[in-house]
C-alpha atoms as a PDB file:
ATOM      1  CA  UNK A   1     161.552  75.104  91.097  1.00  0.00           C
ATOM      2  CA  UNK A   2     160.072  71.883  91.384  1.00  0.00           C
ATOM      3  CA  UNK A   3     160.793  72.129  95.177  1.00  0.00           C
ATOM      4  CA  UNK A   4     158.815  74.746  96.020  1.00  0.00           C
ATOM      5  CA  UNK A   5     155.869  73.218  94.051  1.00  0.00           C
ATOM      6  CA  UNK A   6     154.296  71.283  96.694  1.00  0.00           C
ATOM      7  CA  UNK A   7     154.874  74.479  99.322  1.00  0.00           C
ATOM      8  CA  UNK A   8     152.475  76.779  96.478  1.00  0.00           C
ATOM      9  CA  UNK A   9     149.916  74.700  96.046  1.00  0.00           C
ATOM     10  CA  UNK A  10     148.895  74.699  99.288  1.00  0.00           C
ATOM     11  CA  UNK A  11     149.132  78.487 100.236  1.00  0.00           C
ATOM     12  CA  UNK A  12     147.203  79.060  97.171  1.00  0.00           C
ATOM     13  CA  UNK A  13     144.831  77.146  98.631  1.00  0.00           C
ATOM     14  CA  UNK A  14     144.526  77.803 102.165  1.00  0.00           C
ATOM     15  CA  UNK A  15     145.046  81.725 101.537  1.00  0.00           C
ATOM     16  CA  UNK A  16     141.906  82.511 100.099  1.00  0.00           C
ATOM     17  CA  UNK A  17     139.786  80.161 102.635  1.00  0.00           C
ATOM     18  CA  UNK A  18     141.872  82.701 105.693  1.00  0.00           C
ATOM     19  CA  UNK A  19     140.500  85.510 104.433  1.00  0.00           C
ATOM     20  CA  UNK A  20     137.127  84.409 103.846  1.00  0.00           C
ATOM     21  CA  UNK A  21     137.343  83.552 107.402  1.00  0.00           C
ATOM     22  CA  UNK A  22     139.203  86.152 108.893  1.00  0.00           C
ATOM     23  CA  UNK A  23     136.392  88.709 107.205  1.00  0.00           C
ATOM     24  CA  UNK A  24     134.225  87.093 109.480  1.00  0.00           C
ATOM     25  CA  UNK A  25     135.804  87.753 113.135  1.00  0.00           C
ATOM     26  CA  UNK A  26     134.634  90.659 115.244  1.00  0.00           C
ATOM     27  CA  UNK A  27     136.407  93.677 115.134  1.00  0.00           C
ATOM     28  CA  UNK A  28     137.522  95.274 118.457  1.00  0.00           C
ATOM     29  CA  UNK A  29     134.412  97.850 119.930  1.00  0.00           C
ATOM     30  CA  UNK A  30     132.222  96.286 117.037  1.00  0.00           C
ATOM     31  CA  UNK A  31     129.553  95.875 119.797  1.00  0.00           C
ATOM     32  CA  UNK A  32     128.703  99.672 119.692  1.00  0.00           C
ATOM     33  CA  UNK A  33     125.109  99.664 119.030  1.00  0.00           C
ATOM     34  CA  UNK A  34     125.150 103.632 117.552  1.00  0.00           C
ATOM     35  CA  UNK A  35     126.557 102.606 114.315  1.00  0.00           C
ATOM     36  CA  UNK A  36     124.328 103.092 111.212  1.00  0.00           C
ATOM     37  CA  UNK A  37     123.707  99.689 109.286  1.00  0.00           C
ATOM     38  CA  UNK A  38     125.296  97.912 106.083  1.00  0.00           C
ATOM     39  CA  UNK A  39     128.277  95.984 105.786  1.00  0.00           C
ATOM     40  CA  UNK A  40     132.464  96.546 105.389  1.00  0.00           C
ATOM     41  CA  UNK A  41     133.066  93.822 102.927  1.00  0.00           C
ATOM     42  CA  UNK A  42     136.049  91.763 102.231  1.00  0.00           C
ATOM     43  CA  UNK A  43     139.542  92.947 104.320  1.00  0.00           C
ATOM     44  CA  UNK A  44     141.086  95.717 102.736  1.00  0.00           C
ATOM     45  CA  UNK A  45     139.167  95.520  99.600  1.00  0.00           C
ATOM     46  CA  UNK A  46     135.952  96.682 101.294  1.00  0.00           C
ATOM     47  CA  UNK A  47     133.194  97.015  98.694  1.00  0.00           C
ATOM     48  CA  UNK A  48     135.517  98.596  95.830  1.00  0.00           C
ATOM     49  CA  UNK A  49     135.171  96.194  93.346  1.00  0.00           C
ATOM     50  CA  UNK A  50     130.954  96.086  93.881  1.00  0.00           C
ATOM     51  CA  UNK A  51     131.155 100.174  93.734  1.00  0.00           C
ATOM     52  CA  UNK A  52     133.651 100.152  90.322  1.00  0.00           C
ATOM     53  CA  UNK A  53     131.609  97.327  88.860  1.00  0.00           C
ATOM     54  CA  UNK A  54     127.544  98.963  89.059  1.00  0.00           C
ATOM     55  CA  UNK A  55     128.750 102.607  89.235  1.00  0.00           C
ATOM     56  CA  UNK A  56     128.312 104.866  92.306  1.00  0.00           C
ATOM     57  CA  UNK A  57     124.715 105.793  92.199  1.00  0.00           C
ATOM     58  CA  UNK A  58     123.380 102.581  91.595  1.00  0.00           C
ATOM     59  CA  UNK A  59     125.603 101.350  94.429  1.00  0.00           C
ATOM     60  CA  UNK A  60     124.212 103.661  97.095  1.00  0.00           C
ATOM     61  CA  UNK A  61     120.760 103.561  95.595  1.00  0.00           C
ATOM     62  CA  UNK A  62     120.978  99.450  96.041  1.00  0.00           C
ATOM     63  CA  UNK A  63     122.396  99.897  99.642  1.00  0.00           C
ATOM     64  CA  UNK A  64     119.845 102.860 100.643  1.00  0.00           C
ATOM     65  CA  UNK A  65     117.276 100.136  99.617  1.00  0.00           C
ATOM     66  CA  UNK A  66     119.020  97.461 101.457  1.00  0.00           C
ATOM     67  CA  UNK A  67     119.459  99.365 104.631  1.00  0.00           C
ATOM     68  CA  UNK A  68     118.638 102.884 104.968  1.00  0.00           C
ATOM     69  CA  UNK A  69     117.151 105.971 103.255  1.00  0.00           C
ATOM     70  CA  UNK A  70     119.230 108.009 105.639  1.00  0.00           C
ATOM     71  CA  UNK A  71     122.606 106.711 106.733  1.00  0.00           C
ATOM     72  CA  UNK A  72     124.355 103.424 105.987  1.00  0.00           C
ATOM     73  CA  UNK A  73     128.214 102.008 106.448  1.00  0.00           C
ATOM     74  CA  UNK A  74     130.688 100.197 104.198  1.00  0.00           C
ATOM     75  CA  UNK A  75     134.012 100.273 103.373  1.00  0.00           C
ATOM     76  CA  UNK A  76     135.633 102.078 101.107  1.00  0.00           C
ATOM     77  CA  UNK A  77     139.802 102.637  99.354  1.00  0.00           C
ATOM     78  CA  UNK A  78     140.033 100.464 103.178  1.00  0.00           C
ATOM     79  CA  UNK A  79     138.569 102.969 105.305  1.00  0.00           C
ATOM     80  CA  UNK A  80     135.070 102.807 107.090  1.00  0.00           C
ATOM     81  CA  UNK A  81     133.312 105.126 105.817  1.00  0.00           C
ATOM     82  CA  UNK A  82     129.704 106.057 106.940  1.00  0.00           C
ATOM     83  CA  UNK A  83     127.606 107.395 103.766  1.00  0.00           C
ATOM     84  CA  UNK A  84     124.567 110.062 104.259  1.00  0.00           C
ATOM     85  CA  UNK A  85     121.681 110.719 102.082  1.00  0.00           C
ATOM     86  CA  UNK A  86     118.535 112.931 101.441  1.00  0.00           C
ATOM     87  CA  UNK A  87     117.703 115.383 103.024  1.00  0.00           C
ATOM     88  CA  UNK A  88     118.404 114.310 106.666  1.00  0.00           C
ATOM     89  CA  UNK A  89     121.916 113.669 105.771  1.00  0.00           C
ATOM     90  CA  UNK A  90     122.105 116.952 104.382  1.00  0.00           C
ATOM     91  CA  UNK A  91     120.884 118.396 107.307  1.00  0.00           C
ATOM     92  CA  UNK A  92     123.068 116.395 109.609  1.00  0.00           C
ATOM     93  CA  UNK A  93     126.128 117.819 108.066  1.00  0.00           C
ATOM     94  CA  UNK A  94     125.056 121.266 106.712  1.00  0.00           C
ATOM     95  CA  UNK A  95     127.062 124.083 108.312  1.00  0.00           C
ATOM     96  CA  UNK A  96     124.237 125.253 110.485  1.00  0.00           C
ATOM     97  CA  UNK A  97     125.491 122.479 112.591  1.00  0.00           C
ATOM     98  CA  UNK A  98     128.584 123.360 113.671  1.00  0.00           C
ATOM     99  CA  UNK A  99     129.442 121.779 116.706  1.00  0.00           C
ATOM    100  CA  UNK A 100     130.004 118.587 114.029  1.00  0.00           C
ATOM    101  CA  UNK A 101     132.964 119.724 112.527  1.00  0.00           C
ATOM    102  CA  UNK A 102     135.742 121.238 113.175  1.00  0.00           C
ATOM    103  CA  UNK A 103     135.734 124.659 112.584  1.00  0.00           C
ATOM    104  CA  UNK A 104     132.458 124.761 112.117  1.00  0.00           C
ATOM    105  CA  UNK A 105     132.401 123.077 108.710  1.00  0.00           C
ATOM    106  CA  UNK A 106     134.161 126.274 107.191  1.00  0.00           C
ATOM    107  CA  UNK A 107     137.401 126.561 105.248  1.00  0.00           C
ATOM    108  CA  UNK A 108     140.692 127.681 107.084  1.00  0.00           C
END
């Protein structure tokens, strides 16, 4: 046991300082200017922990503040997810616009 010691130590420290860093590097196509605002978060964990922790409508009340009354990003369970509010949102995606969804926004 005592072998492995000084091999631990060291990935317990340099582990969390790669991540930090690697939340940092571009993503591939992360130059596309149409995307709404906001931010993804930590790899994999996203904003989870920030959503569990202040509840869900305080967290997109804070990040409609932060960034947009209509549309903002962040990541969610580790997908990207793209969150719409008000009434533009609701308009966006009501079924009247069907050329959005696929078919049409109705149940098969």
């Amino acid at each position: 046991m005592e072998i492995f010691l000084p091999y631990v130590i060291p990935l317990l420290l340099v582990l969390p300082l790669f991540l930090y860093l690697i939340s940092f590097m571009p993503e591939k196509g992360s130059g596309n200017k149409n995307l709404p605002p906001g931010k993804r978060g930590w790899p994999v964990l996203g904003e989870n922990m920030e959503m569990a922790l202040s509840g869900p409508p305080k967290f997109i009340k804070d990040r409609m503040e932060k960034y947009s009354q209509d549309v903002f990003q962040t990541s969610l369970l580790g997908e990207r997810t793209a969150v719409f509010c008000g009434a533009k949102g609701n308009k966006f995606l009501s079924p009247m616009s069907t050329n959005l969804l696929p078919h049409g926004g109705q149940k098969q």
